[in-house]
N, C-alpha and C. Protein backbone atom coordinates (compact mmCIF):
# COMPACT_ATOMS: atom_id res chain seq x y z
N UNK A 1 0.81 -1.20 0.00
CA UNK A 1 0.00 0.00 0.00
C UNK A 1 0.86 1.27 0.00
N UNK A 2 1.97 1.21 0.57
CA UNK A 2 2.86 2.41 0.90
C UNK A 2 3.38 2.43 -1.06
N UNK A 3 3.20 1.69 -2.05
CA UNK A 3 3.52 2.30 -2.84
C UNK A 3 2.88 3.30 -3.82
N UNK A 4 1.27 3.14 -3.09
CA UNK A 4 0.64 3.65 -4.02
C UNK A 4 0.37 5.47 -3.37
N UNK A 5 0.77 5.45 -2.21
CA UNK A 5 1.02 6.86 -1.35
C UNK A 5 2.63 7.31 -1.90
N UNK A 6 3.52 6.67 -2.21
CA UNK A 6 4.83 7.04 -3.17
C UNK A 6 4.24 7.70 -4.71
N UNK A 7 3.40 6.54 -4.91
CA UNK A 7 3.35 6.87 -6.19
C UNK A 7 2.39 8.15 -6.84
N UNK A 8 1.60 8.38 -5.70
CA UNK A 8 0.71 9.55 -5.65
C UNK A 8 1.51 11.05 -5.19
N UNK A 9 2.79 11.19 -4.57
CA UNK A 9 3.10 12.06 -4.01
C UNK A 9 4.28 12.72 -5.00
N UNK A 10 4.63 11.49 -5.95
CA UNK A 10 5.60 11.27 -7.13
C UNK A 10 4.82 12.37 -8.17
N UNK A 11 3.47 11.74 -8.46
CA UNK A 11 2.76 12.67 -9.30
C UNK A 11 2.32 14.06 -9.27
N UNK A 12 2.45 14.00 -8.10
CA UNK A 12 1.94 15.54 -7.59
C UNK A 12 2.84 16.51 -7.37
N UNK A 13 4.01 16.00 -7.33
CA UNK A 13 4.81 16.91 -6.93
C UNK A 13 5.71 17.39 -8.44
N UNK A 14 5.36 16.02 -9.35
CA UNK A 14 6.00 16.76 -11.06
C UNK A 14 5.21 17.81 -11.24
N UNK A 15 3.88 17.30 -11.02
CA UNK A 15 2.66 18.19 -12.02
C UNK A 15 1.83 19.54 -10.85
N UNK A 16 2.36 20.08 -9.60
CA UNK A 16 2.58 20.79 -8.89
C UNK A 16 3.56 21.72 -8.96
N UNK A 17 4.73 21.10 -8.36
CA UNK A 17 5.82 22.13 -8.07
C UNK A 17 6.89 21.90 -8.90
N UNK A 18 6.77 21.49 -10.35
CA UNK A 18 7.27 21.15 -10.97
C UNK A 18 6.48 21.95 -12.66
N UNK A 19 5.33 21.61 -12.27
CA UNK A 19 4.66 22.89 -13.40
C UNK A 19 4.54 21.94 -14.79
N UNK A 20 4.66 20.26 -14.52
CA UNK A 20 4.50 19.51 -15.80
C UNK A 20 3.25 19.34 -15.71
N UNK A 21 2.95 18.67 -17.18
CA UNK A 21 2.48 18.15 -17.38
C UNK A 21 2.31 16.62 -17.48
N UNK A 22 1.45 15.62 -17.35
CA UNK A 22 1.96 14.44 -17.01
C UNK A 22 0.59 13.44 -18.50
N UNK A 23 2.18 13.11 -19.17
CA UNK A 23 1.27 12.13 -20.15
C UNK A 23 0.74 10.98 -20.22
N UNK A 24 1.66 10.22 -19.37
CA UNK A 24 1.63 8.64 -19.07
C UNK A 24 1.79 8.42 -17.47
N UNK A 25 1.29 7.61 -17.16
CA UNK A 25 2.00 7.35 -15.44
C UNK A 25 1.36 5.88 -15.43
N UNK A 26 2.05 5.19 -14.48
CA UNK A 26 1.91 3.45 -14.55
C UNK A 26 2.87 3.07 -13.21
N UNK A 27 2.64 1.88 -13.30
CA UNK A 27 3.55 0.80 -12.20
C UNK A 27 3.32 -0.77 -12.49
N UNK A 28 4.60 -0.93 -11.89
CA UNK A 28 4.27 -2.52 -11.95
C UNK A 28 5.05 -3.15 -10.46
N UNK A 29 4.43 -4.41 -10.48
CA UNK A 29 5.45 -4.77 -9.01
C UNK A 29 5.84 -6.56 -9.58
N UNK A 30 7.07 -6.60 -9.26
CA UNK A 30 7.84 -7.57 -9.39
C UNK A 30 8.48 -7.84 -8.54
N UNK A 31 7.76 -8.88 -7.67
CA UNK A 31 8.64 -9.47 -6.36
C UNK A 31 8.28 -9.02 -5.17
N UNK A 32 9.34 -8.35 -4.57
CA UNK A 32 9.06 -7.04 -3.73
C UNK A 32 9.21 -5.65 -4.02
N UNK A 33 9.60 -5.55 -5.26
CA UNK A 33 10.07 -4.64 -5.72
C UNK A 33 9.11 -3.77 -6.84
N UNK A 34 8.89 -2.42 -6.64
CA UNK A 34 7.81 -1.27 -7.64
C UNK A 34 8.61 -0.04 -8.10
N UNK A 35 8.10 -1.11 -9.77
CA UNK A 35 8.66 -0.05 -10.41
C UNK A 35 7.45 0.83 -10.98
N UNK A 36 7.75 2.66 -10.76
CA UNK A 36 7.32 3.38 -11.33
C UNK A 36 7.74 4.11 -12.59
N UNK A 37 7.00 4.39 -13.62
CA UNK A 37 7.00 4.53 -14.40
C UNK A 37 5.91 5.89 -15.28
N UNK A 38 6.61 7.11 -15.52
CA UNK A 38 6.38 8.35 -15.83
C UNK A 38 6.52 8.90 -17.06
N UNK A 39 5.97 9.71 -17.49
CA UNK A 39 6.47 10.57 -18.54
C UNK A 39 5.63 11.95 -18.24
N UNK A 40 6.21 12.44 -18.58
CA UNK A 40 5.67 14.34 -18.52
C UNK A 40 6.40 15.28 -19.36
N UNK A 41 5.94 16.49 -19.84
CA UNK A 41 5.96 16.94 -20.44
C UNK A 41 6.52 19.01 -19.65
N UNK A 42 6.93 19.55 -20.01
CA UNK A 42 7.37 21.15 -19.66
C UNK A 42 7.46 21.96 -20.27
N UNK A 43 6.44 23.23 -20.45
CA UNK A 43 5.95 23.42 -21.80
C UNK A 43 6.78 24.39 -21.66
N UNK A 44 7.35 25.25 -20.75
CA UNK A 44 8.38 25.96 -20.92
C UNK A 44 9.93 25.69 -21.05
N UNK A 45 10.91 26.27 -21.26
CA UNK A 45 11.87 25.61 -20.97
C UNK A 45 12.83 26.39 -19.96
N UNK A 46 12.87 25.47 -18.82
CA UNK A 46 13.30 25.62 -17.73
C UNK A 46 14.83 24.53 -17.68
N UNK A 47 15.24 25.14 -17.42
CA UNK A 47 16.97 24.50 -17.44
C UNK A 47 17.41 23.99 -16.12
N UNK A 48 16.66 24.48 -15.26
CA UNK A 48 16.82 24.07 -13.92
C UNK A 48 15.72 23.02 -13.23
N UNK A 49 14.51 23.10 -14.21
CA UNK A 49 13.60 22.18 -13.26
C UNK A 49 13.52 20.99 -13.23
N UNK A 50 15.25 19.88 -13.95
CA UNK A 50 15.65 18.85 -13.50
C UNK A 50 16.17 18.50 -12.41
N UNK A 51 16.67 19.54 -11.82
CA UNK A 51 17.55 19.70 -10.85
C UNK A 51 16.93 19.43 -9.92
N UNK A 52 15.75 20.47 -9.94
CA UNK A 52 14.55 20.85 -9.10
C UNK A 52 13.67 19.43 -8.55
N UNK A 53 13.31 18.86 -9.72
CA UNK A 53 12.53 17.56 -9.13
C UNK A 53 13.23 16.26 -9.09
N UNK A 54 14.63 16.10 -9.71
CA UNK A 54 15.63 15.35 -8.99
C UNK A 54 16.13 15.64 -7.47
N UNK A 55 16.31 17.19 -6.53
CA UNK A 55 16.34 17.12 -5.13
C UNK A 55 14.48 16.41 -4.61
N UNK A 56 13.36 17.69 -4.96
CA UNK A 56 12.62 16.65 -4.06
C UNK A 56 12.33 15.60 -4.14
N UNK A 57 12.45 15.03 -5.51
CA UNK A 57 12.17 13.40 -5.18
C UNK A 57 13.21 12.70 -4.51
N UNK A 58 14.08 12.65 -4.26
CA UNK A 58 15.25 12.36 -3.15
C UNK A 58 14.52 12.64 -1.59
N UNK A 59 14.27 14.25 -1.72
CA UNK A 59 13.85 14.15 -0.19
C UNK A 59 12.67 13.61 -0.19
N UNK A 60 11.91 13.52 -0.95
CA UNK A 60 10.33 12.42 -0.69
C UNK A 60 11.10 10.94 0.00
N UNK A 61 11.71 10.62 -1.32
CA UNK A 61 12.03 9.32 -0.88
C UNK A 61 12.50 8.95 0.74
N UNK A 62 13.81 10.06 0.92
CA UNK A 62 14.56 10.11 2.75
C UNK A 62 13.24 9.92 3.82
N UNK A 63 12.18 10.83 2.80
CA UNK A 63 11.61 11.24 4.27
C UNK A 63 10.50 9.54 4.45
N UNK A 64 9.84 9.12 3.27
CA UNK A 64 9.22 7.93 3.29
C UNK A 64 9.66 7.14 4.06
N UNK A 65 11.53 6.59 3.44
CA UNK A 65 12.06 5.91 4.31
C UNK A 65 12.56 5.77 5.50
């Protein structure tokens, strides 16, 4: 269950504070293990807002775990 509260907080925070758009979104689980799986879109071009949602998804993750 805790992946589908990952996987909801994943989405919200591209297409929030991130300002995407989100085209595809999915998962699968194999084993014990969930993989998520994204695509989105940034209609501007922002040079930094990889940076940007590469730190918080890091701190999502710290703080989950």
């Amino acid at each position: 269950m805790e992946h589908k509260f990952i996987f909801h907080e994943i989405t919200r925070l591209i297409t929030e504070e991130a300002g995407a758009e989100m085209t595809h979104a999915g998962y699968s689980i194999a084993d014990d293990a969930v993989f998520h799986t994204l695509q989105c879109k940034v209609e501007d071009c922002d040079y930094g807002a990889g940076t940007r949602i590469s730190e918080s998804l890091k701190k999502l993750v710290n703080t989950v775990n």
